[in-house]
PDB file of N, CA and C in Angstrom:
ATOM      1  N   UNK A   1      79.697  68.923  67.932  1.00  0.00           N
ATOM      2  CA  UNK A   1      79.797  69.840  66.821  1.00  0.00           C
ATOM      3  C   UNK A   1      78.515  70.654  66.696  1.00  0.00           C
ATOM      4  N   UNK A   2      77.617  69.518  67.104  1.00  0.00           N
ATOM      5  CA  UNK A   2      76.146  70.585  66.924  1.00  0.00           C
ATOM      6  C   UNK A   2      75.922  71.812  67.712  1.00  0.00           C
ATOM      7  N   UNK A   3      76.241  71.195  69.271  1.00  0.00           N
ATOM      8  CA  UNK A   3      76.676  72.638  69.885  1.00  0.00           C
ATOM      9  C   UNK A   3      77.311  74.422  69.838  1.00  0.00           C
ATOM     10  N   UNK A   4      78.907  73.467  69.011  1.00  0.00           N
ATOM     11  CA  UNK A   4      79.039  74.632  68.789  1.00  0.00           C
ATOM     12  C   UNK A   4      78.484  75.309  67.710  1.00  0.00           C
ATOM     13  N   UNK A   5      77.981  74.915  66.488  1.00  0.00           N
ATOM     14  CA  UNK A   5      77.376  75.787  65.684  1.00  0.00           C
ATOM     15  C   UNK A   5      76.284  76.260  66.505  1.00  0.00           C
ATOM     16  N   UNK A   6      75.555  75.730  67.265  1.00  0.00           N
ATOM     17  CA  UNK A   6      74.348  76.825  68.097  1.00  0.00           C
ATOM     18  C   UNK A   6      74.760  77.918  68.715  1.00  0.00           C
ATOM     19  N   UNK A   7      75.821  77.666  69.124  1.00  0.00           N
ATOM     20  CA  UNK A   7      76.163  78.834  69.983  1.00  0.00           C
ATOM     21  C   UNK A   7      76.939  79.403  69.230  1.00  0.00           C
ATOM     22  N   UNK A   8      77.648  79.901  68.530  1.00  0.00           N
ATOM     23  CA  UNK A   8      78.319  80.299  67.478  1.00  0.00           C
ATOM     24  C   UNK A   8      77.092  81.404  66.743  1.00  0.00           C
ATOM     25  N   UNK A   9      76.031  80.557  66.330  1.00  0.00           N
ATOM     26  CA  UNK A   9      74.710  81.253  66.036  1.00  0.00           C
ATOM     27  C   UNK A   9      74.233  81.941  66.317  1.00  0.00           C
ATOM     28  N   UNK A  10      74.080  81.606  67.901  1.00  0.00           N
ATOM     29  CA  UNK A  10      73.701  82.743  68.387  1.00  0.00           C
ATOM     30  C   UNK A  10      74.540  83.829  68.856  1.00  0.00           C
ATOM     31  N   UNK A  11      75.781  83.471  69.061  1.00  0.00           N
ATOM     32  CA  UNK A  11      76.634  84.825  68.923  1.00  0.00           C
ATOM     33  C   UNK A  11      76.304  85.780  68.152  1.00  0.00           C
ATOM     34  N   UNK A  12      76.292  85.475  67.613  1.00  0.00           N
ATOM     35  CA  UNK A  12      76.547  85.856  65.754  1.00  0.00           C
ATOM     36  C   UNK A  12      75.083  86.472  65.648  1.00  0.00           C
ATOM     37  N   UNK A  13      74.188  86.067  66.187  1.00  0.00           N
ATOM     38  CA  UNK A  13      73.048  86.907  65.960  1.00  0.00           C
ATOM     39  C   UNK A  13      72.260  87.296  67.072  1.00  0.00           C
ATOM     40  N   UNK A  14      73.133  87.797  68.398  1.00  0.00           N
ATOM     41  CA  UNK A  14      72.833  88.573  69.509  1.00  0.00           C
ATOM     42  C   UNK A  14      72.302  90.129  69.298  1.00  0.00           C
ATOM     43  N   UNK A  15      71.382  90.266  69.975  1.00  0.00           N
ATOM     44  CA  UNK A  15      71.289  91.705  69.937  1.00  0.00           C
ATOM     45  C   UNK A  15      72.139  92.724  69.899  1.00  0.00           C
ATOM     46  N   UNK A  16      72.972  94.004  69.993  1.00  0.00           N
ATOM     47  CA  UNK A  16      74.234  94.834  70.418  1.00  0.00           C
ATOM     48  C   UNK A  16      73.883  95.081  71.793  1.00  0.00           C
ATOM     49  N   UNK A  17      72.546  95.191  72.029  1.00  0.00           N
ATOM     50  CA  UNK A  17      72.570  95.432  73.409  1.00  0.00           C
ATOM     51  C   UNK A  17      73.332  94.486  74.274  1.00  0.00           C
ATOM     52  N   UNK A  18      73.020  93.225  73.811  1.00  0.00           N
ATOM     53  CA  UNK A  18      73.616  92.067  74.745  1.00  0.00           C
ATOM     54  C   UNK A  18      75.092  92.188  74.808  1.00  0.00           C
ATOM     55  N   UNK A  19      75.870  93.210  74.375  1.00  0.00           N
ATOM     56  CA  UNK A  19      77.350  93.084  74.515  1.00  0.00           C
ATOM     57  C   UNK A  19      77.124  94.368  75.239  1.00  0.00           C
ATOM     58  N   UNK A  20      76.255  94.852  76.023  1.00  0.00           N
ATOM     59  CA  UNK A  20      76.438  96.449  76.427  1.00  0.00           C
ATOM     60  C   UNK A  20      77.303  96.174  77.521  1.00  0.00           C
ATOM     61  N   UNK A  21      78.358  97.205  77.520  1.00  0.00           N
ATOM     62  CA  UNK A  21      79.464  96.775  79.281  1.00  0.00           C
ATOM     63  C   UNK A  21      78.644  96.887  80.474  1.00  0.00           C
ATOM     64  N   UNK A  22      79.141  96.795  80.906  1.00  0.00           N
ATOM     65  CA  UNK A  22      78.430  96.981  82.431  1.00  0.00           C
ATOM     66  C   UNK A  22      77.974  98.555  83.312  1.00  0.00           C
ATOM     67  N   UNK A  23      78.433  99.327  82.551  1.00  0.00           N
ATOM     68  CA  UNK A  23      77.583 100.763  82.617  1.00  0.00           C
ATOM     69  C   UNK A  23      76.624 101.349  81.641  1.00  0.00           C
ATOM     70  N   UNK A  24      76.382 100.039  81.142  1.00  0.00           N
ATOM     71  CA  UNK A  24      75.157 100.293  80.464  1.00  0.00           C
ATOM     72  C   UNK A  24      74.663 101.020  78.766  1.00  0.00           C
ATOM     73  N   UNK A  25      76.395 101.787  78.890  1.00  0.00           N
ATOM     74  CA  UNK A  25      75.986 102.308  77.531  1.00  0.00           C
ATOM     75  C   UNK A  25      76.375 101.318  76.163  1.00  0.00           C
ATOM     76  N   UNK A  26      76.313 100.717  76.475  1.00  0.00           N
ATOM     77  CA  UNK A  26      76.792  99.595  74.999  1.00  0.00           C
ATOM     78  C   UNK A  26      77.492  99.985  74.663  1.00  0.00           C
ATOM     79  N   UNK A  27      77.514  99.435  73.194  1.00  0.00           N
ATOM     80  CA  UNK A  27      78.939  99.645  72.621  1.00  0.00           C
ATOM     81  C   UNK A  27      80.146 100.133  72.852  1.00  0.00           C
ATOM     82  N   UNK A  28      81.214 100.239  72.902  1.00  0.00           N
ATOM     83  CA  UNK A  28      81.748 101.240  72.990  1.00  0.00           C
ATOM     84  C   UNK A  28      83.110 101.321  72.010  1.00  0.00           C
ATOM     85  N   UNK A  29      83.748 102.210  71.447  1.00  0.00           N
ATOM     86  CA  UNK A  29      85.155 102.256  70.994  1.00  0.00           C
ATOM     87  C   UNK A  29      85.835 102.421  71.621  1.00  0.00           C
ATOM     88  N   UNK A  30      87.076 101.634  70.833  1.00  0.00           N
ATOM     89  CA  UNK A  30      88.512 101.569  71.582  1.00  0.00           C
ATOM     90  C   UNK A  30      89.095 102.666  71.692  1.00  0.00           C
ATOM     91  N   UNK A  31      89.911 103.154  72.481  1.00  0.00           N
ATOM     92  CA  UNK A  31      90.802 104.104  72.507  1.00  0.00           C
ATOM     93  C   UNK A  31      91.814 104.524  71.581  1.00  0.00           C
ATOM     94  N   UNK A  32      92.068 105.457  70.792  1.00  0.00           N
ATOM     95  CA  UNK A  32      93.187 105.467  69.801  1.00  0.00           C
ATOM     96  C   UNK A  32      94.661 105.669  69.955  1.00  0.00           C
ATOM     97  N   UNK A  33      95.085 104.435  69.462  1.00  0.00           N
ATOM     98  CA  UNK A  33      96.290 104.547  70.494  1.00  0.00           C
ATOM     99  C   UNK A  33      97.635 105.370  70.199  1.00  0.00           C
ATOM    100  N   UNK A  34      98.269 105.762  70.921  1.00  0.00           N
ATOM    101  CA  UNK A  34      99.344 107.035  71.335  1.00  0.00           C
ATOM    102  C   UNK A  34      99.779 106.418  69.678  1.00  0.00           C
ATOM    103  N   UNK A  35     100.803 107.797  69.734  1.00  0.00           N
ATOM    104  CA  UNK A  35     100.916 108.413  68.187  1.00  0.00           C
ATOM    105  C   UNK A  35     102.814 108.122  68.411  1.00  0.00           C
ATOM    106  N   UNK A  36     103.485 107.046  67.756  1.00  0.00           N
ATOM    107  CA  UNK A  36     104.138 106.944  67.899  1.00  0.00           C
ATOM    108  C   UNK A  36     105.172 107.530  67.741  1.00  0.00           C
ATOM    109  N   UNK A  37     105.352 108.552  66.955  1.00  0.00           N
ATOM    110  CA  UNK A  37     106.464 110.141  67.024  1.00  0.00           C
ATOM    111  C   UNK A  37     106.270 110.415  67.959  1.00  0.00           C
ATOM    112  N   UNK A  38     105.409 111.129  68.973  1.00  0.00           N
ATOM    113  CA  UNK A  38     105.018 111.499  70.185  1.00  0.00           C
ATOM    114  C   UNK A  38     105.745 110.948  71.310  1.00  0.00           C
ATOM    115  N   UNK A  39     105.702 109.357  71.283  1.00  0.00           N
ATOM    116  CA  UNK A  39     106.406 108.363  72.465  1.00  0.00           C
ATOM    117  C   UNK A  39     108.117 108.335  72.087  1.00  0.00           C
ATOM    118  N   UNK A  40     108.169 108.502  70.396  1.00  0.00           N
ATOM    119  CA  UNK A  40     109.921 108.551  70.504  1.00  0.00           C
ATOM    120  C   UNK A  40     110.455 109.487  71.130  1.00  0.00           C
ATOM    121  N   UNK A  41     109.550 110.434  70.547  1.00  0.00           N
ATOM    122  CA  UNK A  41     110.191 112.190  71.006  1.00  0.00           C
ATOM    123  C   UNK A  41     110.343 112.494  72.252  1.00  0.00           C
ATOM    124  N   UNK A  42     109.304 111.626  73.139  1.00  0.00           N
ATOM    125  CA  UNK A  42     109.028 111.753  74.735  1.00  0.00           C
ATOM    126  C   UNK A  42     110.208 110.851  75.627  1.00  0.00           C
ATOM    127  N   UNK A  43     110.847 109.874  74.744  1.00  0.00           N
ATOM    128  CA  UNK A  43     111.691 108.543  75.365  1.00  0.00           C
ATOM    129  C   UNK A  43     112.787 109.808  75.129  1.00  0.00           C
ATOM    130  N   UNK A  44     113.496 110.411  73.824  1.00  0.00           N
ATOM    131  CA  UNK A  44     114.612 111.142  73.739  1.00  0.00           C
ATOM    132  C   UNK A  44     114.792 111.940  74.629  1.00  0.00           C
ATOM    133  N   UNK A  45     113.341 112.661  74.578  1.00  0.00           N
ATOM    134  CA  UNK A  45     113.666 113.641  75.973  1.00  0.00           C
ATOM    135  C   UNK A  45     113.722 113.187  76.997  1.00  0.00           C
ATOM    136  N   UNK A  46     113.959 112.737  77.586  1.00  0.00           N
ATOM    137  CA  UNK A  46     113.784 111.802  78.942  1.00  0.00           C
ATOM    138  C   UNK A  46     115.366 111.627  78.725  1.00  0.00           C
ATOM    139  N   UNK A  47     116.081 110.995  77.628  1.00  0.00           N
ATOM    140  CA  UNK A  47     117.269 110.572  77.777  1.00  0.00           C
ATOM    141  C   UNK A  47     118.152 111.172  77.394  1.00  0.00           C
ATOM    142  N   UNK A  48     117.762 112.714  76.430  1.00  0.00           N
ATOM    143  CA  UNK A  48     118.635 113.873  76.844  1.00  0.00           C
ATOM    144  C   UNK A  48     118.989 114.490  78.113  1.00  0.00           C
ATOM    145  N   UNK A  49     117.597 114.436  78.525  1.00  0.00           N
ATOM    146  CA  UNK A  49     117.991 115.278  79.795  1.00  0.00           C
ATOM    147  C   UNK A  49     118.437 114.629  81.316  1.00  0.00           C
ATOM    148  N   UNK A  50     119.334 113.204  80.749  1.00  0.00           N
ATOM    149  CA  UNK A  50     119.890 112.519  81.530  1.00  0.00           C
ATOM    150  C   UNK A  50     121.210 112.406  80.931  1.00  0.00           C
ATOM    151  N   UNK A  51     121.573 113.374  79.632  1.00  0.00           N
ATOM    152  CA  UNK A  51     122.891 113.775  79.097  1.00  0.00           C
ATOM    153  C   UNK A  51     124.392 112.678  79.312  1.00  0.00           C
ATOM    154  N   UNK A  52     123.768 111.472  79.376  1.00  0.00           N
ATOM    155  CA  UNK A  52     125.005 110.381  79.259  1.00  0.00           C
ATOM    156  C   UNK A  52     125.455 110.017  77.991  1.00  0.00           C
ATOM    157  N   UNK A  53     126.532 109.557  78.021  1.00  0.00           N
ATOM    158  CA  UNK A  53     126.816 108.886  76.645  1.00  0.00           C
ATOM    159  C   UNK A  53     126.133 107.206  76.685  1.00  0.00           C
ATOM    160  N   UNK A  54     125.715 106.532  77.716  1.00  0.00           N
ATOM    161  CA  UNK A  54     125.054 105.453  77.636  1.00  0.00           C
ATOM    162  C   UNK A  54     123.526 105.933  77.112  1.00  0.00           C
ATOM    163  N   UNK A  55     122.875 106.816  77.735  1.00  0.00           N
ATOM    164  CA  UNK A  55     121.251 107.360  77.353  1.00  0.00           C
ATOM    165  C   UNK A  55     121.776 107.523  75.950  1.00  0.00           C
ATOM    166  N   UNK A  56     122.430 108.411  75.468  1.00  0.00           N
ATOM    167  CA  UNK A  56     122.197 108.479  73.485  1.00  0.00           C
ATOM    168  C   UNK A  56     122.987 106.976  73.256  1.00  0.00           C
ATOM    169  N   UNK A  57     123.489 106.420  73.385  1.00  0.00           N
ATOM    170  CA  UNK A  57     123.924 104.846  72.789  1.00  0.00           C
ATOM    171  C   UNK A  57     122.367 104.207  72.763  1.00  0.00           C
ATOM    172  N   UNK A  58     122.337 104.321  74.430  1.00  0.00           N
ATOM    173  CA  UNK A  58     120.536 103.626  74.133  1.00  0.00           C
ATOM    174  C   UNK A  58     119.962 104.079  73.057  1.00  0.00           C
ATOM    175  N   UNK A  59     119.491 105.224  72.807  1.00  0.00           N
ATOM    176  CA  UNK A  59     118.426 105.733  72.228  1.00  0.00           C
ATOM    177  C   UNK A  59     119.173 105.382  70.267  1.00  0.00           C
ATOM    178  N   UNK A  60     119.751 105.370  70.222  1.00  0.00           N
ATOM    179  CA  UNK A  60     120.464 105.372  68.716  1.00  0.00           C
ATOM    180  C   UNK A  60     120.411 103.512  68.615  1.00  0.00           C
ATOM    181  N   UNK A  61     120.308 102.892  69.664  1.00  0.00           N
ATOM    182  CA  UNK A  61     120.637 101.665  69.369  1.00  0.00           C
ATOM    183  C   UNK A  61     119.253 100.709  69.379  1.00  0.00           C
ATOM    184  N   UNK A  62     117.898 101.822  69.717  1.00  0.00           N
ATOM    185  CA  UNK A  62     116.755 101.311  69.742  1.00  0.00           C
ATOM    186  C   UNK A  62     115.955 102.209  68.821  1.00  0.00           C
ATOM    187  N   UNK A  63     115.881 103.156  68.022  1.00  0.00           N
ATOM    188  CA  UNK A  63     116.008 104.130  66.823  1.00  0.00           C
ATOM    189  C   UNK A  63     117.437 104.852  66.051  1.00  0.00           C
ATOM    190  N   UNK A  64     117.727 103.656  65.190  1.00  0.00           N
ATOM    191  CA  UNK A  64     118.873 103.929  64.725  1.00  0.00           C
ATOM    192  C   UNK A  64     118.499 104.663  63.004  1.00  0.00           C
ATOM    193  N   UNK A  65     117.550 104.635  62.358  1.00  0.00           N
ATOM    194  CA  UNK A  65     116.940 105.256  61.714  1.00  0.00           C
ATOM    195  C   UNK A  65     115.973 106.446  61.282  1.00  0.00           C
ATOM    196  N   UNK A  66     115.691 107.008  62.920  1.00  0.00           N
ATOM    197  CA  UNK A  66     115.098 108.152  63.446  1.00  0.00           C
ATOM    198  C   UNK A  66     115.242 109.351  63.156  1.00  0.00           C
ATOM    199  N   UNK A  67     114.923 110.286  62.907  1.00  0.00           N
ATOM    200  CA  UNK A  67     115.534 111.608  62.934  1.00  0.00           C
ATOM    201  C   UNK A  67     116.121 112.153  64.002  1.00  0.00           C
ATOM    202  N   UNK A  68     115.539 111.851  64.951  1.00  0.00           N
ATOM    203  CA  UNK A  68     116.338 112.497  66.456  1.00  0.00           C
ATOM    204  C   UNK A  68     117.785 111.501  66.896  1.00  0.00           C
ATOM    205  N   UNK A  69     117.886 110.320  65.916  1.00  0.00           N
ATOM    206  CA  UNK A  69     119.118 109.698  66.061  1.00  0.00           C
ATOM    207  C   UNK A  69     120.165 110.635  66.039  1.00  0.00           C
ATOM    208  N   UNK A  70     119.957 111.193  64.591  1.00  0.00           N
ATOM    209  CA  UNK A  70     121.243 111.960  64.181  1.00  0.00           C
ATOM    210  C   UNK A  70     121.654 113.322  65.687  1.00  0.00           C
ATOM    211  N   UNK A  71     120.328 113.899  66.028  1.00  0.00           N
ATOM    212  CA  UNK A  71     120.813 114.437  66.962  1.00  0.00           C
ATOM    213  C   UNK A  71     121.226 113.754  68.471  1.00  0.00           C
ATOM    214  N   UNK A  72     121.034 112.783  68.947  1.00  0.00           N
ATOM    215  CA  UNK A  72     121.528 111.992  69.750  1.00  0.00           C
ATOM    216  C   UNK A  72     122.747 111.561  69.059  1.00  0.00           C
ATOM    217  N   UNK A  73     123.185 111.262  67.608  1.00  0.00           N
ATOM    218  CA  UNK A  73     124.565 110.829  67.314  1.00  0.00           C
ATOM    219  C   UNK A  73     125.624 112.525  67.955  1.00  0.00           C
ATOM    220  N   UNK A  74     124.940 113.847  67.396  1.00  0.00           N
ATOM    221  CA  UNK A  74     125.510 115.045  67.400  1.00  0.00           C
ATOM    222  C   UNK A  74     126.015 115.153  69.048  1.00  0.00           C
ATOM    223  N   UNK A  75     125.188 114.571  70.338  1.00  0.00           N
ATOM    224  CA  UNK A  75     125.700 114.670  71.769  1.00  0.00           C
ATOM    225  C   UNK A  75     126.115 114.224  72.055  1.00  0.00           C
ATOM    226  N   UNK A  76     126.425 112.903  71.374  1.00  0.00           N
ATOM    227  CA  UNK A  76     127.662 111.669  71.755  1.00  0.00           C
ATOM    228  C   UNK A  76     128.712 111.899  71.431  1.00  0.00           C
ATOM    229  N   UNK A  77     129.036 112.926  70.214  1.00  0.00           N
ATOM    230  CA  UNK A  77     129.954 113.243  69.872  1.00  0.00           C
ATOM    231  C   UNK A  77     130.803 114.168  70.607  1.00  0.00           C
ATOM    232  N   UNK A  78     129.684 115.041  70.703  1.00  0.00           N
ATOM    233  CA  UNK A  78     130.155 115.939  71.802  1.00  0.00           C
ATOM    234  C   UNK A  78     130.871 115.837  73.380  1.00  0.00           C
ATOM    235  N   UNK A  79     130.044 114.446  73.862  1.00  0.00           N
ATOM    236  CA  UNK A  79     130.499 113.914  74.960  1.00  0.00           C
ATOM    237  C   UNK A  79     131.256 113.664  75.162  1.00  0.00           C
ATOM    238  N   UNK A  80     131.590 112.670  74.189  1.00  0.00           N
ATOM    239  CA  UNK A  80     133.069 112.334  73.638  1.00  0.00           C
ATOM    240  C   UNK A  80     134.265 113.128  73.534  1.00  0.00           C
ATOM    241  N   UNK A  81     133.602 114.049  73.128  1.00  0.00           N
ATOM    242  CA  UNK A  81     134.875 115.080  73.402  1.00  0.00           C
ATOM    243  C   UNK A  81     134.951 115.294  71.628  1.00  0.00           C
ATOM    244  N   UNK A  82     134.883 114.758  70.256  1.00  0.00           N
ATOM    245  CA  UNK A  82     135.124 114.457  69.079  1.00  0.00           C
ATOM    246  C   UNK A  82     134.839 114.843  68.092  1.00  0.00           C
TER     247      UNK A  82
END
């Protein structure tokens, strides 16, 4: 137990340098990650322009609350013939 509180300690009160990556510039921030309207909008298009009635089932059945649902519901319909 004594151990780990030492080292714990000294984690905890390392320099920042001592976490610098390995190119030297320390610190660094994370990347901000993709903007998730962006990735729906990018999956729809992808599965419009594969114009099946399985691609809009997919897409309505993995964003069924979406805004671009309703227009994936509007090409199924269409597909359909309906």
């Amino acid at each position: 137990m004594t151990i780990t509180i030492v080292l714990t300690t000294a984690y905890l009160c390392a320099a920042p340098s001592a976490f610098a990556n390995q190119t030297g510039k320390g610190l660094e921030m994370m990347d901000t990650p993709p903007d998730p309207e962006k990735a729906v909008a990018s999956e729809y298009a992808g599965l419009k322009a594969r114009g099946t009635i399985e691609a809009f089932e997919l897409f309505i059945a993995r964003h069924p609350d979406h805004p671009l649902a309703d227009d994936a519901r509007k090409n199924l319909k269409r597909l359909r013939g309906n």
